[in-house]
PDB file of N, CA and C in Angstrom:
ATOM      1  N   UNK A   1     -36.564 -20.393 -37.055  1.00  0.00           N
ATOM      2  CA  UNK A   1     -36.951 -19.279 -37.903  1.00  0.00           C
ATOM      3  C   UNK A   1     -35.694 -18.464 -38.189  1.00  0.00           C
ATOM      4  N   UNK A   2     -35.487 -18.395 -39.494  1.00  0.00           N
ATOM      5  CA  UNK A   2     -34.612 -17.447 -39.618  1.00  0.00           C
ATOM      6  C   UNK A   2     -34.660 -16.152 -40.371  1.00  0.00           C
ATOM      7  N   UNK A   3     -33.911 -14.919 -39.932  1.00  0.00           N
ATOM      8  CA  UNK A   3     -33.983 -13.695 -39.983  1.00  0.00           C
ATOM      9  C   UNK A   3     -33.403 -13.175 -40.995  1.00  0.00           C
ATOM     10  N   UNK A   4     -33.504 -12.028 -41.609  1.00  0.00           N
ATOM     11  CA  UNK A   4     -32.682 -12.083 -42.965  1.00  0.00           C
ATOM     12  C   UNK A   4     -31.797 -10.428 -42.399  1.00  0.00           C
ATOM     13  N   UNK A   5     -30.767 -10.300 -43.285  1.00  0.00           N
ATOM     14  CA  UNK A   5     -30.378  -9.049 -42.982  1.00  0.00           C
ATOM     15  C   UNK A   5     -30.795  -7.912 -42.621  1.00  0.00           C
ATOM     16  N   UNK A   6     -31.932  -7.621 -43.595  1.00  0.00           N
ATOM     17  CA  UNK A   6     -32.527  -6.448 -43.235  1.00  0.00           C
ATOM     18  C   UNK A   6     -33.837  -6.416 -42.063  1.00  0.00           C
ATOM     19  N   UNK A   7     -33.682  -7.743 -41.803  1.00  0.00           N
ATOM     20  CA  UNK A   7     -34.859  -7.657 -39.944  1.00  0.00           C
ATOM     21  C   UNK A   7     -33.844  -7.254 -39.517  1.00  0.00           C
ATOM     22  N   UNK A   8     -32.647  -7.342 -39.410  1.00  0.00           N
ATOM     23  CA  UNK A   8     -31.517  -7.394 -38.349  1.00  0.00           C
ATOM     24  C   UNK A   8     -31.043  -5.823 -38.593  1.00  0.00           C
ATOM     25  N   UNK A   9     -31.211  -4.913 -39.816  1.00  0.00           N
ATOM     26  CA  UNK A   9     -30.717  -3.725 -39.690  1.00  0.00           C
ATOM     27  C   UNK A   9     -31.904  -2.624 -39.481  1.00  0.00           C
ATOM     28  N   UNK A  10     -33.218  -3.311 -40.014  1.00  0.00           N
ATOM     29  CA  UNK A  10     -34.305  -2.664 -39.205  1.00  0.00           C
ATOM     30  C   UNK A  10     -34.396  -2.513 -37.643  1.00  0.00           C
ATOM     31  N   UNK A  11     -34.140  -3.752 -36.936  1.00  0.00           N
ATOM     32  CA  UNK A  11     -33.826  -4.086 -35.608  1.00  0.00           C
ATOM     33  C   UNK A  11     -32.824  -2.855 -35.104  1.00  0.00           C
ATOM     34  N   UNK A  12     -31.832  -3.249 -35.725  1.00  0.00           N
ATOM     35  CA  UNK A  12     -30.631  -1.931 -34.789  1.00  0.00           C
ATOM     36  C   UNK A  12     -31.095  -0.560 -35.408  1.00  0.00           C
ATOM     37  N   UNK A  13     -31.336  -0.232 -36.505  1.00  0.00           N
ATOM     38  CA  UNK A  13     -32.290   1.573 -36.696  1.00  0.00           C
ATOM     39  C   UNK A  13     -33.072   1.750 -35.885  1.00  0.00           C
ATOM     40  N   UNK A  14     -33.853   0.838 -35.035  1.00  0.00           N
ATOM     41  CA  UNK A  14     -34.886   1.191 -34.315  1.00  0.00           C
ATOM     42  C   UNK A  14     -34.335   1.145 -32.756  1.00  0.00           C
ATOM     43  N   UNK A  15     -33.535   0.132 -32.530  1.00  0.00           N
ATOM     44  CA  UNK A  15     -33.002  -0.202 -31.285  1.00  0.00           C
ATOM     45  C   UNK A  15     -31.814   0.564 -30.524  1.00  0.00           C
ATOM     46  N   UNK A  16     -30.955   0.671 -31.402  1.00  0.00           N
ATOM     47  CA  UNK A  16     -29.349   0.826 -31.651  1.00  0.00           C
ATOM     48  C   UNK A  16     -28.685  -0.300 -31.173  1.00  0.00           C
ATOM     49  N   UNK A  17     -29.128  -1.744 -31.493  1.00  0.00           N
ATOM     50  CA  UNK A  17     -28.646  -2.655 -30.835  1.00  0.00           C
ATOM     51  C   UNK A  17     -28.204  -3.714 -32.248  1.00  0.00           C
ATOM     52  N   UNK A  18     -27.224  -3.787 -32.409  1.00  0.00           N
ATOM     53  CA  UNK A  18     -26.274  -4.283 -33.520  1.00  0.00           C
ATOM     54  C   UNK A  18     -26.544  -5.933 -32.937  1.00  0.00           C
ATOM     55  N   UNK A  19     -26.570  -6.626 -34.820  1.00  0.00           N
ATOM     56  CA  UNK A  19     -26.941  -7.798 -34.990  1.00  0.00           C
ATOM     57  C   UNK A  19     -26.396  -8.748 -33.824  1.00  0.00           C
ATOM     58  N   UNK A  20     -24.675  -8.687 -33.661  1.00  0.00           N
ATOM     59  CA  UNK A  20     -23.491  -9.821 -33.162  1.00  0.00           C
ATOM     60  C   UNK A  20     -24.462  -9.641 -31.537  1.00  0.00           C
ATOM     61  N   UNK A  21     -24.924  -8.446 -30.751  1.00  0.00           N
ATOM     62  CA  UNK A  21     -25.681  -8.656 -29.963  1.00  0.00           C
ATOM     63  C   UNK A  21     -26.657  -8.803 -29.487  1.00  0.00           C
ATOM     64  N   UNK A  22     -27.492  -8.809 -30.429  1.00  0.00           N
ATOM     65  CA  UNK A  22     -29.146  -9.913 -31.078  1.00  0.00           C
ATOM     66  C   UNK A  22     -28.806 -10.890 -30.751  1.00  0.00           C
ATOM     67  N   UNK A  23     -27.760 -11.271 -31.305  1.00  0.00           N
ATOM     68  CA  UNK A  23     -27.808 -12.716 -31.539  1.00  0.00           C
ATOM     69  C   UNK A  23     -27.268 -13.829 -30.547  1.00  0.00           C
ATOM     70  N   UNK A  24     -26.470 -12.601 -29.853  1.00  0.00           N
ATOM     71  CA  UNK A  24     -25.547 -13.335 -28.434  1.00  0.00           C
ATOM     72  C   UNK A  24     -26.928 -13.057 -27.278  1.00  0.00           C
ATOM     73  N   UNK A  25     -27.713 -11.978 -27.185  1.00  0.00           N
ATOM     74  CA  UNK A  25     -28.829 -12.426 -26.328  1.00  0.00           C
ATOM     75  C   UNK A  25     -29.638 -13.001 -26.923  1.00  0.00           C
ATOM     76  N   UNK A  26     -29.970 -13.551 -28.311  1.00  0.00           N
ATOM     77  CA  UNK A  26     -30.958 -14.645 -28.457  1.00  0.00           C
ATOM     78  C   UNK A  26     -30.573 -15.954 -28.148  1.00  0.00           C
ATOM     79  N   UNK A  27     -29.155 -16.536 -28.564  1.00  0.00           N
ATOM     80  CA  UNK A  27     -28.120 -17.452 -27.620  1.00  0.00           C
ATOM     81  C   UNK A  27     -29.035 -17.626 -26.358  1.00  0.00           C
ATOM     82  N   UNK A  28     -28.513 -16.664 -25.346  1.00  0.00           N
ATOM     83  CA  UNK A  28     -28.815 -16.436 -23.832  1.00  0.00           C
ATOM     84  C   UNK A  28     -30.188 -17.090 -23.889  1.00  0.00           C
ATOM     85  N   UNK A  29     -30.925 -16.357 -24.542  1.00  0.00           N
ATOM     86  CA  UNK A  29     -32.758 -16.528 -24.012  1.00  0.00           C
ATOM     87  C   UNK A  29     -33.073 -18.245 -24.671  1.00  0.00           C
ATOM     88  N   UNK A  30     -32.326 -18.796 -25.652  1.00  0.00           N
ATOM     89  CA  UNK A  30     -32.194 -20.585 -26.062  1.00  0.00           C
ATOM     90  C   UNK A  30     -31.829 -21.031 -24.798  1.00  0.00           C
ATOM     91  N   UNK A  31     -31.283 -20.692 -24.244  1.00  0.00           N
ATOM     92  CA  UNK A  31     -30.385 -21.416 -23.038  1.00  0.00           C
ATOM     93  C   UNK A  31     -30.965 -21.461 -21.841  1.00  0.00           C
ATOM     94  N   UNK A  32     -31.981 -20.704 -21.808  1.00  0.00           N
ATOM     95  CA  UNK A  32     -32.374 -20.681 -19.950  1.00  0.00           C
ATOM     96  C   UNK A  32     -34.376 -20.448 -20.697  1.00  0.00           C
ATOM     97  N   UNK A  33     -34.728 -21.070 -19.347  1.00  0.00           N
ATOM     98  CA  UNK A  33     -36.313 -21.011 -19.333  1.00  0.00           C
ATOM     99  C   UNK A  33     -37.121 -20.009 -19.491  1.00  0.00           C
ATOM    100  N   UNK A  34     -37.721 -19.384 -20.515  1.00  0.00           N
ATOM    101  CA  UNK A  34     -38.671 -18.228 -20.537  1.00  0.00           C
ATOM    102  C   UNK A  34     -39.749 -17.968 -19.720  1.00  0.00           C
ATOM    103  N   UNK A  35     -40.279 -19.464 -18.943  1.00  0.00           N
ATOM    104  CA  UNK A  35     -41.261 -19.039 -18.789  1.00  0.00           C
ATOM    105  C   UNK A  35     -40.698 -18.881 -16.934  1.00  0.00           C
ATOM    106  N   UNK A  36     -39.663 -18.980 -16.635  1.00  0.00           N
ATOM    107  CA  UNK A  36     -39.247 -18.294 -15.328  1.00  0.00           C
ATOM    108  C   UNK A  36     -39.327 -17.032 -15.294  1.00  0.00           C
ATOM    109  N   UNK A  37     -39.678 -16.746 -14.302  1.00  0.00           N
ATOM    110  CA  UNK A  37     -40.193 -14.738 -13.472  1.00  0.00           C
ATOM    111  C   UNK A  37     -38.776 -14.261 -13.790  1.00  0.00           C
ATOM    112  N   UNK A  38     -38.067 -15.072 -12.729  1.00  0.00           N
ATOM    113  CA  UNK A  38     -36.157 -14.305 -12.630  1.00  0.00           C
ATOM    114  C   UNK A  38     -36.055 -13.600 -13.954  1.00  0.00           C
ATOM    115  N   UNK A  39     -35.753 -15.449 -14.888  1.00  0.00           N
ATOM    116  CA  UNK A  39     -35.169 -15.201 -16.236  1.00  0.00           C
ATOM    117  C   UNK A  39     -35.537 -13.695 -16.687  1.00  0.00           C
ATOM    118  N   UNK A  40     -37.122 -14.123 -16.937  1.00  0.00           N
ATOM    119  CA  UNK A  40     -37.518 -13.108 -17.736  1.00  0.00           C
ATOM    120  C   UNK A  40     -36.966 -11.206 -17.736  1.00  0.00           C
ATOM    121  N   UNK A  41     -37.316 -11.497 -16.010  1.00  0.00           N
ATOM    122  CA  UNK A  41     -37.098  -9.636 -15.268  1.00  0.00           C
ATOM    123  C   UNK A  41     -35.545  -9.379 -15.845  1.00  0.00           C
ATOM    124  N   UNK A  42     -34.365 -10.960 -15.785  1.00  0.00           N
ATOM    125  CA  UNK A  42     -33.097 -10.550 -16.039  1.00  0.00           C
ATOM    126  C   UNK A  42     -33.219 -10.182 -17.745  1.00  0.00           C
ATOM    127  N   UNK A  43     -33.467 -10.377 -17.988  1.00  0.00           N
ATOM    128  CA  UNK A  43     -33.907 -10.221 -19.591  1.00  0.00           C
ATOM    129  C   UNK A  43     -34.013  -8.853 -20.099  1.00  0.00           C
ATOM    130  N   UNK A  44     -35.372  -8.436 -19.817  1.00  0.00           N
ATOM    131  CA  UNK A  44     -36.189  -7.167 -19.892  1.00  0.00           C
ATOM    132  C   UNK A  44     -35.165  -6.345 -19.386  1.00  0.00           C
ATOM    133  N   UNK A  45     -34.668  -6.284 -17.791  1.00  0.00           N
ATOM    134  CA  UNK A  45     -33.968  -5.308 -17.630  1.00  0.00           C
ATOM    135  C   UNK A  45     -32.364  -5.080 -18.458  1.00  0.00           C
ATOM    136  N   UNK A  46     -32.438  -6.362 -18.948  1.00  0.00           N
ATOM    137  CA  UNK A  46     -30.996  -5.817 -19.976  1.00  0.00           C
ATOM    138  C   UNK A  46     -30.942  -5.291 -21.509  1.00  0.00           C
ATOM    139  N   UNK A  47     -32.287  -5.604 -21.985  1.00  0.00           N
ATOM    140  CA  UNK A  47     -32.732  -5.166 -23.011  1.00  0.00           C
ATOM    141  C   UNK A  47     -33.001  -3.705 -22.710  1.00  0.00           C
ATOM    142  N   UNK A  48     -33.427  -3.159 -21.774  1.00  0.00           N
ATOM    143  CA  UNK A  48     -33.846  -2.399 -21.289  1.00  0.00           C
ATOM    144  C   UNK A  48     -32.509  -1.135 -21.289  1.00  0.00           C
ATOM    145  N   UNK A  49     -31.538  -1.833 -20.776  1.00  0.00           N
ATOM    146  CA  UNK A  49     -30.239  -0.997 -20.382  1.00  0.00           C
ATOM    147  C   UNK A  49     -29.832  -0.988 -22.345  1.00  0.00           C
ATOM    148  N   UNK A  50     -29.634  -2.148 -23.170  1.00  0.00           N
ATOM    149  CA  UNK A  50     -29.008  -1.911 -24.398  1.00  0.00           C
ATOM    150  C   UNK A  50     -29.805  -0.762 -25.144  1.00  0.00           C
ATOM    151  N   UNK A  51     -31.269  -0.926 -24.703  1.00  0.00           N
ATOM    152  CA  UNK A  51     -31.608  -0.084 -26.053  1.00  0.00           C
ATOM    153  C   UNK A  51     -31.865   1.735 -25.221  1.00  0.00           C
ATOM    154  N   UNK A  52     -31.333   1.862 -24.260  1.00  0.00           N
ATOM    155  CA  UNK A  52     -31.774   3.225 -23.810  1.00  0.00           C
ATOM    156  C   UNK A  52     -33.120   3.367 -23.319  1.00  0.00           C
ATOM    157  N   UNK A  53     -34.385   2.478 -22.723  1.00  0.00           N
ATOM    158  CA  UNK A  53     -35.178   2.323 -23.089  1.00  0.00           C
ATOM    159  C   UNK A  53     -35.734   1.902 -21.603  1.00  0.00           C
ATOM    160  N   UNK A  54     -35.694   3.479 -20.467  1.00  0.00           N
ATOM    161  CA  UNK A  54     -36.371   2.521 -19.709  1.00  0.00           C
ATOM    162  C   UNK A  54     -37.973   1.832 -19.662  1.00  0.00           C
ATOM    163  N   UNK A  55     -37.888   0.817 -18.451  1.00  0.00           N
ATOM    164  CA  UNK A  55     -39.237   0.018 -18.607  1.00  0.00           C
ATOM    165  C   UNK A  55     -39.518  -0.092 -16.984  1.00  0.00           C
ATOM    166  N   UNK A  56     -41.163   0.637 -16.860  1.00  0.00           N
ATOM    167  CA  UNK A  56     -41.363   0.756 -15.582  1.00  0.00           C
ATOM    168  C   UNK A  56     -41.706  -0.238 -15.246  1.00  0.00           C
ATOM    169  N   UNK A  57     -42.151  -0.541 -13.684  1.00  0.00           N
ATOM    170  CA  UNK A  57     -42.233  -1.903 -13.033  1.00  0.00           C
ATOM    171  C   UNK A  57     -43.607  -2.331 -13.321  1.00  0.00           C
ATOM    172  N   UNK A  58     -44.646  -1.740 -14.081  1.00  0.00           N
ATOM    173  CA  UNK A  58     -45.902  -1.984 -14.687  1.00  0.00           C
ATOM    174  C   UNK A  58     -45.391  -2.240 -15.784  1.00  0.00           C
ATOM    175  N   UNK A  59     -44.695  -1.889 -16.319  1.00  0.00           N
ATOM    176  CA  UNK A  59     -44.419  -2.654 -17.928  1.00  0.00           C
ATOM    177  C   UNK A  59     -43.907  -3.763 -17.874  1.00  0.00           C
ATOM    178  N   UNK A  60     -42.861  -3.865 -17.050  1.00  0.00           N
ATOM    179  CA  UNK A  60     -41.869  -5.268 -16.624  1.00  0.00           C
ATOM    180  C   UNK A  60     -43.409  -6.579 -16.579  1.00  0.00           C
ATOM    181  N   UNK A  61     -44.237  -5.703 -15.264  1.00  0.00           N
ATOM    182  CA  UNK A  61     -44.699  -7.220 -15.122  1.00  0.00           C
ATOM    183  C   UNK A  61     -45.985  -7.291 -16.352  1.00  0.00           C
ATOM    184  N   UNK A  62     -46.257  -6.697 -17.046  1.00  0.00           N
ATOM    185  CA  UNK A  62     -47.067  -6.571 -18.562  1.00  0.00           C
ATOM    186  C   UNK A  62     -45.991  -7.272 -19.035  1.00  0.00           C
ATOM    187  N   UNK A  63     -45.120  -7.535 -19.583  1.00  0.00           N
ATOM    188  CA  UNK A  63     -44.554  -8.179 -20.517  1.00  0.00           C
ATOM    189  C   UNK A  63     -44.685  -9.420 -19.932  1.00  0.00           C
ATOM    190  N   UNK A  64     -43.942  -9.647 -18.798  1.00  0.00           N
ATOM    191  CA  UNK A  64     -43.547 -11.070 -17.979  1.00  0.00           C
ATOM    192  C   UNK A  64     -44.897 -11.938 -17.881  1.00  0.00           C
ATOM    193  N   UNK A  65     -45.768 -11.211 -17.361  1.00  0.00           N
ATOM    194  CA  UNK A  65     -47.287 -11.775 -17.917  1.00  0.00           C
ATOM    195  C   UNK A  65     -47.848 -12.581 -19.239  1.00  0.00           C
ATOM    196  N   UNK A  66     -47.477 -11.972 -20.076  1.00  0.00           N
ATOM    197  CA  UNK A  66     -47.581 -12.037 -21.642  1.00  0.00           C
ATOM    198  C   UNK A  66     -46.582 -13.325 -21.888  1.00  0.00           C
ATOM    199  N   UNK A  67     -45.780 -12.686 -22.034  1.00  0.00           N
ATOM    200  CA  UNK A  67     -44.904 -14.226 -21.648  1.00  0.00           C
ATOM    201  C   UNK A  67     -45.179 -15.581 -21.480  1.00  0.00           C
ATOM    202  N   UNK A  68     -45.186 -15.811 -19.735  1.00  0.00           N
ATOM    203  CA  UNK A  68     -45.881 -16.726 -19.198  1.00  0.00           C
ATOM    204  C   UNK A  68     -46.767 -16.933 -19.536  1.00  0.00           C
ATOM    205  N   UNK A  69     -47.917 -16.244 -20.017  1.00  0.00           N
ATOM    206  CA  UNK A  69     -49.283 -16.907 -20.475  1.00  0.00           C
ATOM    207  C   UNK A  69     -49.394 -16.903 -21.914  1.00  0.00           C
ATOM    208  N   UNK A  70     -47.749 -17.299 -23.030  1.00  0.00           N
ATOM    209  CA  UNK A  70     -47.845 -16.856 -24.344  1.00  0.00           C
ATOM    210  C   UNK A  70     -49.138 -16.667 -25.206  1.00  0.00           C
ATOM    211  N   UNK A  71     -48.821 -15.034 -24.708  1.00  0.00           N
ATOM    212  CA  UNK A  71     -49.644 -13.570 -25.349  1.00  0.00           C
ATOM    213  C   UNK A  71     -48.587 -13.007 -26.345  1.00  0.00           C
ATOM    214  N   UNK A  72     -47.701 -13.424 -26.381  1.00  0.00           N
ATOM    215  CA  UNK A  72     -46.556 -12.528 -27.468  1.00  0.00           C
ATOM    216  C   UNK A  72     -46.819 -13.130 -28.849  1.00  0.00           C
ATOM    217  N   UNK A  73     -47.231 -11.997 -29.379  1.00  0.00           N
ATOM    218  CA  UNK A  73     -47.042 -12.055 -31.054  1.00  0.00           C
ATOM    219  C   UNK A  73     -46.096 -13.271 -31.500  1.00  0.00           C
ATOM    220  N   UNK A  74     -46.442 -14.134 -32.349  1.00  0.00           N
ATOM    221  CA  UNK A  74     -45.673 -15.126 -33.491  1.00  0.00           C
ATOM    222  C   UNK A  74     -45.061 -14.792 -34.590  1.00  0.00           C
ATOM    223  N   UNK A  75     -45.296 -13.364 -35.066  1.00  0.00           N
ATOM    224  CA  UNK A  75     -44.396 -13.139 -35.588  1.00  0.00           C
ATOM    225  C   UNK A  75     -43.692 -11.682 -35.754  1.00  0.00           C
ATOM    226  N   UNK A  76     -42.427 -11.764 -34.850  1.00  0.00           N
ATOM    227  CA  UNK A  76     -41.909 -11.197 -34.237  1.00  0.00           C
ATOM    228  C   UNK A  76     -41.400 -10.096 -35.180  1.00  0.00           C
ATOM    229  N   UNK A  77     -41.374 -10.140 -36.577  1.00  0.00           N
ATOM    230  CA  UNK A  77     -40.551  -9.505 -37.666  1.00  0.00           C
ATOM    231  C   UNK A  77     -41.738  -9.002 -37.971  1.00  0.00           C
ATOM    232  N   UNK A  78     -42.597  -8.815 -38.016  1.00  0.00           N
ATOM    233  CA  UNK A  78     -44.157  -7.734 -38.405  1.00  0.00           C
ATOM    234  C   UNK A  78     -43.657  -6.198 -37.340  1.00  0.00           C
ATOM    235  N   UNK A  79     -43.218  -6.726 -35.766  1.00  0.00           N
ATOM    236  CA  UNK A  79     -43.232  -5.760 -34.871  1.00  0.00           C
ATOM    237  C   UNK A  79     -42.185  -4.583 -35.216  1.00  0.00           C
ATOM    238  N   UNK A  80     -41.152  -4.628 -36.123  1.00  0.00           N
ATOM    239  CA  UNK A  80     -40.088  -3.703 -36.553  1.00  0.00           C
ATOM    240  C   UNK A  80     -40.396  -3.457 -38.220  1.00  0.00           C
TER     241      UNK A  80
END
């Protein structure tokens, strides 16, 4: 799937997280298993640190849940 410019500048207005590092943690998340606990928590908590944005340990495992039992939205560019 590919993204067009303006998902990517909607993305950082909302985030403050600039495309070149979208794209180097979407890299990351191709590369290693989603549906691992670790992965995931390492994930969340770094998304977490880029966008200013903490995420309590009830949200962590709400997402990681969702996840693992893909509950996450398909299309990811509706959410911004």
């Amino acid at each position: 799937m590919g993204f067009s410019d303006n998902f990517f500048h909607r993305v950082e207005k909302k985030t403050k997280v600039d495309k070149d590092t979208i794209l180097t943690l979407a890299k990351e998340l191709q590369d290693n298993d989603l549906k691992n606990e670790n992965t995931l928590r390492d994930v969340i908590q770094k998304l977490s640190a880029m966008t200013g944005r903490p995420v309590t340990t009830e949200q962590e495992n709400k997402i990681v849940n969702a996840v693992i039992h893909d509950q996450v939205p398909k299309n990811v560019d509706k959410m911004f």
